[in-house]
C-alpha atoms as a PDB file:
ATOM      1  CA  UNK A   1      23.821  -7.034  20.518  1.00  0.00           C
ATOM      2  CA  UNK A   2      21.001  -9.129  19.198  1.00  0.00           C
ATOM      3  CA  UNK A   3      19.713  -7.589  15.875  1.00  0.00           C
ATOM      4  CA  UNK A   4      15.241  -7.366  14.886  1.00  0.00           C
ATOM      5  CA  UNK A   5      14.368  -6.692  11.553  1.00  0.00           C
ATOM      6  CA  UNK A   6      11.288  -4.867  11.295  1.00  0.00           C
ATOM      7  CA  UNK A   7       9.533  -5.627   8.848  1.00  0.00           C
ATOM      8  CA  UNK A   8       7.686  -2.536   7.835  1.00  0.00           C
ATOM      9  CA  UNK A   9       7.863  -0.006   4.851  1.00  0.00           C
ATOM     10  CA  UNK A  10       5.344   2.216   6.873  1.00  0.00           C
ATOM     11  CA  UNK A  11       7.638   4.995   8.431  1.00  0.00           C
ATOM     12  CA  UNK A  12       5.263   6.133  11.282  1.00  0.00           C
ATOM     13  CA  UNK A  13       4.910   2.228  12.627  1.00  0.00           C
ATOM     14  CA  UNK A  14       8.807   2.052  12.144  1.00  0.00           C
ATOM     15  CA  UNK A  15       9.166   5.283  14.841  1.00  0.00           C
ATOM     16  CA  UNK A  16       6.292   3.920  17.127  1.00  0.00           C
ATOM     17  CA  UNK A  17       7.608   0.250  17.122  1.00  0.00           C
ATOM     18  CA  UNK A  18      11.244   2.099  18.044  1.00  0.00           C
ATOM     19  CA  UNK A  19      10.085   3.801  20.434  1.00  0.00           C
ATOM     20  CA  UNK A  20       8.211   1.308  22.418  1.00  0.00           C
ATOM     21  CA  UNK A  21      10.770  -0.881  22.284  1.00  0.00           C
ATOM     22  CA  UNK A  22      13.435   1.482  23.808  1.00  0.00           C
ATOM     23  CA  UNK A  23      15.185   0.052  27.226  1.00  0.00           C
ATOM     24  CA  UNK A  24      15.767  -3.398  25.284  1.00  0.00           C
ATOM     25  CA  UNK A  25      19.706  -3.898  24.835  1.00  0.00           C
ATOM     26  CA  UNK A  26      18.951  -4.666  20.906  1.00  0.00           C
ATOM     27  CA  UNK A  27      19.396  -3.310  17.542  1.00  0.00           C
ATOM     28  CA  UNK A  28      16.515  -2.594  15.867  1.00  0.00           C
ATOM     29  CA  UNK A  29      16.418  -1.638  11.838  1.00  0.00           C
ATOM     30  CA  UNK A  30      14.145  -1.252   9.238  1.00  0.00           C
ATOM     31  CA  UNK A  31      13.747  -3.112   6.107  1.00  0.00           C
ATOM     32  CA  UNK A  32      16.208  -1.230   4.262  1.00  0.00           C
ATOM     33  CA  UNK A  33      18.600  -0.368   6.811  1.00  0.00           C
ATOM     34  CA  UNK A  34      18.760  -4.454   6.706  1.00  0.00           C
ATOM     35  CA  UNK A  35      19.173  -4.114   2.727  1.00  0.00           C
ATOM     36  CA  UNK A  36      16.092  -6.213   2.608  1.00  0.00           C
ATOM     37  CA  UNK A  37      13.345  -5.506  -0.279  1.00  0.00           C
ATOM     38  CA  UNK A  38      10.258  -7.007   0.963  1.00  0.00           C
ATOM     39  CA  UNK A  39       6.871  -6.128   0.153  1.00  0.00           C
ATOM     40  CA  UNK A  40       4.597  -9.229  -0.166  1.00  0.00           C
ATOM     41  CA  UNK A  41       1.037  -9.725  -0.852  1.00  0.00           C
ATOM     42  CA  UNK A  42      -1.114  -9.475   2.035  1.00  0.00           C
ATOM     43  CA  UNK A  43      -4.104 -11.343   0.913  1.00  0.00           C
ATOM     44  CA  UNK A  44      -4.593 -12.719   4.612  1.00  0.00           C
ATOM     45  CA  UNK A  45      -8.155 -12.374   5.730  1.00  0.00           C
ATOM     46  CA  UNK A  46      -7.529 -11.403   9.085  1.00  0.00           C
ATOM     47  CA  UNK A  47      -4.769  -9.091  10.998  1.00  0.00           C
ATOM     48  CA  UNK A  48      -2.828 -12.495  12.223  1.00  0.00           C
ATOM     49  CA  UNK A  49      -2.681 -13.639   8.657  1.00  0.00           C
ATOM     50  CA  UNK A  50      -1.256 -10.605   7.262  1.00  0.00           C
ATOM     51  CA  UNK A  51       1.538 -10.264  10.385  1.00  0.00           C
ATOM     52  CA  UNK A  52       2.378 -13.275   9.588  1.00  0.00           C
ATOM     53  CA  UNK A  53       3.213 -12.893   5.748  1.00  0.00           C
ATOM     54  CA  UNK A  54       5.432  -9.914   6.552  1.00  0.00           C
ATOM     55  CA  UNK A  55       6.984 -11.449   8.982  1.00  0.00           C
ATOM     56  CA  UNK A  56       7.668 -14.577   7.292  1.00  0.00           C
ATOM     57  CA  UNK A  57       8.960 -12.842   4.465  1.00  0.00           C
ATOM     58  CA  UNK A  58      10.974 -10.792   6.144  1.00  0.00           C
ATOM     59  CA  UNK A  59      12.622 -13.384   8.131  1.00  0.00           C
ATOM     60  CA  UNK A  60      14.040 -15.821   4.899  1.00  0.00           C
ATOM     61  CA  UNK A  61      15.005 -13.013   2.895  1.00  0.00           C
ATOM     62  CA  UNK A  62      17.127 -12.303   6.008  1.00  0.00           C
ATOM     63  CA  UNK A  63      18.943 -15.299   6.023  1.00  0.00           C
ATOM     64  CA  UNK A  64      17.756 -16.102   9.476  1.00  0.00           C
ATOM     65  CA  UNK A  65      17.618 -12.748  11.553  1.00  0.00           C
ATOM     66  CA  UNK A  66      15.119 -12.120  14.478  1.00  0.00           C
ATOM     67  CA  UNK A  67      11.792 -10.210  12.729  1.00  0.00           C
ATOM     68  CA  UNK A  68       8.818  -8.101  13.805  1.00  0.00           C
ATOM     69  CA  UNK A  69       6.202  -7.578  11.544  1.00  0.00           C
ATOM     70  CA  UNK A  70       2.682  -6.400  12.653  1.00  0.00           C
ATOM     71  CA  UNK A  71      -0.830  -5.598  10.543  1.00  0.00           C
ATOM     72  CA  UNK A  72      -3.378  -3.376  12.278  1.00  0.00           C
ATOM     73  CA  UNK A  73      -6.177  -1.398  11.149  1.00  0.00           C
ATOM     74  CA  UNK A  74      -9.536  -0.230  12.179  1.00  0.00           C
ATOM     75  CA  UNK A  75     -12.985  -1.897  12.933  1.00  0.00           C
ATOM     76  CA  UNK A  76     -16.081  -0.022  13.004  1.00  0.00           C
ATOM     77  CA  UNK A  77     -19.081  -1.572  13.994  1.00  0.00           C
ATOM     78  CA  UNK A  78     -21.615   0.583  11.929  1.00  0.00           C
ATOM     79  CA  UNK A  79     -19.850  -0.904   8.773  1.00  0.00           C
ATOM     80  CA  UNK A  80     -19.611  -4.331   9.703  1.00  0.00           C
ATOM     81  CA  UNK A  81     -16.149  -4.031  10.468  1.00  0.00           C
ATOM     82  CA  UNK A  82     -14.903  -2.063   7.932  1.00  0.00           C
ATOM     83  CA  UNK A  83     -12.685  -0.838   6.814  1.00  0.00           C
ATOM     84  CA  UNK A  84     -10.223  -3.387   8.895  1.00  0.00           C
ATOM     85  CA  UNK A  85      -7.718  -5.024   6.768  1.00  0.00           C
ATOM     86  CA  UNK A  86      -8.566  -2.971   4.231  1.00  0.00           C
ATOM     87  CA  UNK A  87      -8.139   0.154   6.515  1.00  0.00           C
ATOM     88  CA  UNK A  88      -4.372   1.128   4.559  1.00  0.00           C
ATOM     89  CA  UNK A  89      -6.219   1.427   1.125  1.00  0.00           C
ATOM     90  CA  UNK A  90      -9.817   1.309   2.001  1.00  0.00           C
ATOM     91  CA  UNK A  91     -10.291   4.525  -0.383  1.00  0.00           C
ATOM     92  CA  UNK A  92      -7.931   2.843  -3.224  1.00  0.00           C
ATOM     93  CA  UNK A  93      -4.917   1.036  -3.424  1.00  0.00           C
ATOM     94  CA  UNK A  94      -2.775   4.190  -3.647  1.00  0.00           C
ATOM     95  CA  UNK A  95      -4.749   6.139  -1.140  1.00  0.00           C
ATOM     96  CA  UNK A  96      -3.936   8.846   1.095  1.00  0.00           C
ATOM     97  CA  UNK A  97      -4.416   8.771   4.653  1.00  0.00           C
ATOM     98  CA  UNK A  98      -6.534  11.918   3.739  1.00  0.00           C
ATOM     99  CA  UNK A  99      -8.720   9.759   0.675  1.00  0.00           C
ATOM    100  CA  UNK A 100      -9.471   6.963   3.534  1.00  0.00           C
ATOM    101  CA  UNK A 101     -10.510   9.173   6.245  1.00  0.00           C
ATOM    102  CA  UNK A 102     -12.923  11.276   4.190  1.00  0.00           C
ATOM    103  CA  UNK A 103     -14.358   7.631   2.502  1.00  0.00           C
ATOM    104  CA  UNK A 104     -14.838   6.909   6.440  1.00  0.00           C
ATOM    105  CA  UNK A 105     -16.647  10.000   7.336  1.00  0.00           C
ATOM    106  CA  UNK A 106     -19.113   9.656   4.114  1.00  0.00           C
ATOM    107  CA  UNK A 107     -19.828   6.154   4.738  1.00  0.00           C
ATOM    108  CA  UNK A 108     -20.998   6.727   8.462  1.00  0.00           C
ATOM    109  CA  UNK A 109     -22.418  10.443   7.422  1.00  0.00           C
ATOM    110  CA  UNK A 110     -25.922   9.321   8.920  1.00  0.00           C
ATOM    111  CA  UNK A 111     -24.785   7.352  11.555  1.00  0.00           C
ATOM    112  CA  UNK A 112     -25.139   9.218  15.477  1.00  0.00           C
ATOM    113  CA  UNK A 113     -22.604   9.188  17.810  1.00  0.00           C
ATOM    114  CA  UNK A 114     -23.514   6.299  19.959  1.00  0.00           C
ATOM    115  CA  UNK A 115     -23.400   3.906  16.759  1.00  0.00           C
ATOM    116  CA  UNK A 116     -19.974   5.197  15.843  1.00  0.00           C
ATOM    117  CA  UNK A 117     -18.103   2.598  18.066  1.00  0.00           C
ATOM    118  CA  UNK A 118     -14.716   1.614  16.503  1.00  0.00           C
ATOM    119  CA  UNK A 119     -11.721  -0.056  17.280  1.00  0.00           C
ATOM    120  CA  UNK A 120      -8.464  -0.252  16.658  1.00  0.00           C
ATOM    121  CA  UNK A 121      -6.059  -3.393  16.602  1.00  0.00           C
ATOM    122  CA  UNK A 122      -2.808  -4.328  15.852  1.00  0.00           C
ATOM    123  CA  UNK A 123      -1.262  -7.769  15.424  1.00  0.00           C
ATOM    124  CA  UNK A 124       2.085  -8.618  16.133  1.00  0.00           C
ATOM    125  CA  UNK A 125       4.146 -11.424  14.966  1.00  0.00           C
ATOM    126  CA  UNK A 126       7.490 -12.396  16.575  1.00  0.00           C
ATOM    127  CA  UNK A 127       9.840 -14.996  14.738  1.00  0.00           C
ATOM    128  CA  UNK A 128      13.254 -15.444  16.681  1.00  0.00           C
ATOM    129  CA  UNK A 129      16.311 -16.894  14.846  1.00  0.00           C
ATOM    130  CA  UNK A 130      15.035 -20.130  15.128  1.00  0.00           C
ATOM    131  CA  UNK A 131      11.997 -20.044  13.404  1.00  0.00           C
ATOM    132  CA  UNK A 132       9.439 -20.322  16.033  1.00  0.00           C
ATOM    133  CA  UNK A 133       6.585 -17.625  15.984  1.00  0.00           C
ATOM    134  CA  UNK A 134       4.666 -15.414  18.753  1.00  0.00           C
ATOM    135  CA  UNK A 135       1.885 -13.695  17.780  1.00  0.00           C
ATOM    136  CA  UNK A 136       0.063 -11.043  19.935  1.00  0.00           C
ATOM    137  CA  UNK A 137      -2.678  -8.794  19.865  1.00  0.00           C
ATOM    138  CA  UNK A 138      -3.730  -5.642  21.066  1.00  0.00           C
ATOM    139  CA  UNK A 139      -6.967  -3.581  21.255  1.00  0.00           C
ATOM    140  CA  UNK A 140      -8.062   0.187  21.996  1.00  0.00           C
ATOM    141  CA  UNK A 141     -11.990   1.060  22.328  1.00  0.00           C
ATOM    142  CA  UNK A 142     -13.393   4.256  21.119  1.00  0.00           C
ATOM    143  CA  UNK A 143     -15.835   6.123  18.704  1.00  0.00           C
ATOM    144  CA  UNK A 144     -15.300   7.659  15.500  1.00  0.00           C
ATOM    145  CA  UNK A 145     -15.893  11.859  15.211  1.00  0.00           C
ATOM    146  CA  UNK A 146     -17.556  14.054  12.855  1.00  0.00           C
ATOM    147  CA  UNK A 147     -14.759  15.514  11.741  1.00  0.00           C
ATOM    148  CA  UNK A 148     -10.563  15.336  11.977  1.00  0.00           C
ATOM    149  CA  UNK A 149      -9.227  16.953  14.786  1.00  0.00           C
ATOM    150  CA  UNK A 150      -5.868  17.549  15.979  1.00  0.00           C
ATOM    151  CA  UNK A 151      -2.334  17.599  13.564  1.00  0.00           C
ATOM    152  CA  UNK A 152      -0.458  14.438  14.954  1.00  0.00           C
ATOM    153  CA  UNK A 153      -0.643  11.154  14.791  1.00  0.00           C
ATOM    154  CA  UNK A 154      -1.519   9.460  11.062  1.00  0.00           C
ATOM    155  CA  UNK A 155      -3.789   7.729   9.251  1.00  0.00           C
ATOM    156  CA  UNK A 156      -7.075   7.216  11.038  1.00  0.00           C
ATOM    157  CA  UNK A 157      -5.776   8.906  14.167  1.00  0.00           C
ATOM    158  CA  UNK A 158      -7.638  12.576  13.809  1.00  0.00           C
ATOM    159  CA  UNK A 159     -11.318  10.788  13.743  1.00  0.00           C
ATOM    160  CA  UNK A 160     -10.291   8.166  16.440  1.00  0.00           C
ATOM    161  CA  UNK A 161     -11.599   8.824  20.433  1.00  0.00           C
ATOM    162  CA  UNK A 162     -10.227   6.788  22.567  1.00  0.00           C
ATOM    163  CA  UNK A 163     -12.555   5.756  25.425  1.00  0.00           C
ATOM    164  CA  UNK A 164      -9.747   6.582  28.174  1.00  0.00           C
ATOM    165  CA  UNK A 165     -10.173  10.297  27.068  1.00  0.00           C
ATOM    166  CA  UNK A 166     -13.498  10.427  27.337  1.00  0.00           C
ATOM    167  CA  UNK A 167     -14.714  11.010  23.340  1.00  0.00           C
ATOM    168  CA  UNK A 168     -12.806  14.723  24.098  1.00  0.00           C
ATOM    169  CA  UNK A 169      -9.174  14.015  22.568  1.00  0.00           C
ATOM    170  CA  UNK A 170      -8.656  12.515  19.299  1.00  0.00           C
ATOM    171  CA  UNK A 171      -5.315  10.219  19.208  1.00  0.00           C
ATOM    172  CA  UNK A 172      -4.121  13.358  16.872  1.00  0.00           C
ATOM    173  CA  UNK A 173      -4.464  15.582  19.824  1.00  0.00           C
ATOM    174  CA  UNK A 174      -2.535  13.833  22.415  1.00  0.00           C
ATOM    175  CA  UNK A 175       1.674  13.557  22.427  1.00  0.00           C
ATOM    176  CA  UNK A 176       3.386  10.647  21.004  1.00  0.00           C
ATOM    177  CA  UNK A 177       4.262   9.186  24.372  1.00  0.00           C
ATOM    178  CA  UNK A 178       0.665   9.493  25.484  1.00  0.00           C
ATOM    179  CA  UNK A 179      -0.419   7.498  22.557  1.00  0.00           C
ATOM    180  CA  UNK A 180       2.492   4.773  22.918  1.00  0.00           C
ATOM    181  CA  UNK A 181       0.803   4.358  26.207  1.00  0.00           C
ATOM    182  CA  UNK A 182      -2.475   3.141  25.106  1.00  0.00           C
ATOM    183  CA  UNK A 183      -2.548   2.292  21.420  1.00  0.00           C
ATOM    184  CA  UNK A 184      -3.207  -0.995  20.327  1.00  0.00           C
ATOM    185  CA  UNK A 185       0.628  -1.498  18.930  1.00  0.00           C
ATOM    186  CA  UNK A 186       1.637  -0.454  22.549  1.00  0.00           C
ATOM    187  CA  UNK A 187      -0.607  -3.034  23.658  1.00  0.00           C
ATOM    188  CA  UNK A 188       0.506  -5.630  21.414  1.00  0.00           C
ATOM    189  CA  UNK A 189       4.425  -5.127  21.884  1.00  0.00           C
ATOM    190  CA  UNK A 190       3.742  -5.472  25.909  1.00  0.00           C
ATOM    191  CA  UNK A 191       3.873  -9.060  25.408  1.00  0.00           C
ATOM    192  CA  UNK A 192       6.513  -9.305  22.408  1.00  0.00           C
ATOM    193  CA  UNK A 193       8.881  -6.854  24.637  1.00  0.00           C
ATOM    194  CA  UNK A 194       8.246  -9.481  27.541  1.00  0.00           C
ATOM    195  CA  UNK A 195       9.362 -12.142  25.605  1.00  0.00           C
ATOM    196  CA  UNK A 196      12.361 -10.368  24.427  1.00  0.00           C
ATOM    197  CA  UNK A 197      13.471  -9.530  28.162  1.00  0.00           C
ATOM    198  CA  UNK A 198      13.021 -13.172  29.144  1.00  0.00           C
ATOM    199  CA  UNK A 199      15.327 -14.096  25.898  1.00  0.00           C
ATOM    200  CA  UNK A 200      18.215 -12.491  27.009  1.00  0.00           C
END
C-alpha cells in the first residue's frame, strides 16, 4: 500500500484531508505518526508558496515518501484581502481561533452585508516519490456574518456563509460531510485525488 505523509500539525485539516481522501487504497499518516518533526517557516507570500514549503519539507525529512501539504486561509474583500495568509495568526502569533475571529468581526464592524464578500481557499501541493510537484487550488464564495453561529467546524468557519446556502447556514452549522462537499480543501483534493487514482 502506497504510503502519503501529510504534512500538517493542524489536527482538524489532518481529519478533513482523511476523510476526503477515503476510497483511495493508500495509507495516509500524519507528521508524527511518520516520526517526522517538521514545522518550517512559512514566509511565502502567497497560499502556493507556503504549500509548497511544507510540503517540501516534509518530503526530505522523509527520506523520499509521497507528501501532501496544503496552506489555505481567508480573503475578504473589505480588507484588501485580509487576513489571507495571515488568517492562522491574524490576531497574534499564538492566537486562538476565538482571538482571530473577534479581530475579524471588529475590523469589518462598519462594514454592511453586501461589502462583506469573502472567500476561502486552500492550496494543495502534491510531491510523489520522485520529486515532481502538483499543485492545486480550490475556492468557496460567500460573505462574512455579524456574529458566530453554529458549534462545528473551526477557525473561521462560524462567521463564514457559503453562497450555496444562501447567507442562511454558516459552515459551523452544516455536518462534516456537507462541508467536505463544498469547501475549498474538498475542492482542491478533487484534482490531487484524481491524480492519485490515475497513479495506481
Amino acid at each position: 500500500m502506497r504510503r502519503i505523509i501529510i504534512a500538517s500539525n493542524n489536527a482538524h485539516k489532518v481529519e478533513e484531508i482523511s476523510q476526503m481522501m477515503k476510497g483511495l487504497d493508500h495509507e495516509f499518516v500524519t507528521l508524527r505518526e511518520a516520526g517526522i518533526d517538521s514545522d518550517p517557516v512559512e514566509d511565502a507570500d502567497s497560499f502556493e508558496g507556503n504549500a509548497r514549503i511544507k510540503a517540501r519539507a516534509a518530503f526530505e525529512k522523509s527520506g523520499g515518501v509521497a507528501v501532501i501539504a496544503d496552506d489555505s486561509g481567508l480573503i475578504v474583500d473589505a480588507l484588501d484581502g485580509e487576513p489571507g495568509v495571515y488568517s492562522s495568526r491574524y490576531a497574534g502569533k499564538d492566537a486562538t481561533d476565538a482571538q482571530n475571529n473577534e479581530l475579524l468581526l471588529r475590523n469589518l464592524n462598519d462594514v454592511e452585508l453586501k461589502d462583506r464578500r469573502a472567500r476561502f481557499v486552500c492550496t494543495m501541493c502534491l510531491i510523489d516519490e520522485s520529486g515532481d510537484e502538483m499543485i492545486c487550488e480550490g475556492k468557496v464564495e460567500g460573505v462574512i456574518g455579524f456574529k458566530e453561529q453554529g458549534e462545528g467546524g473551526f477557525g473561521y468557519d462560524p462567521l463564514f456563509y457559503p453562497d450555496e446556502y444562501e447567507g442562511k447556514l454558516s459552515f459551523s452549522e452544516v455536518s462534516a460531510e456537507e462541508k467536505n462537499r463544498i469547501s475549498h480543501r474538498a475542492r482542491a483534493l478533487s484534482a490531487i485525488k484524481s491524480r492519485l487514482l490515475l497513479d495506481r
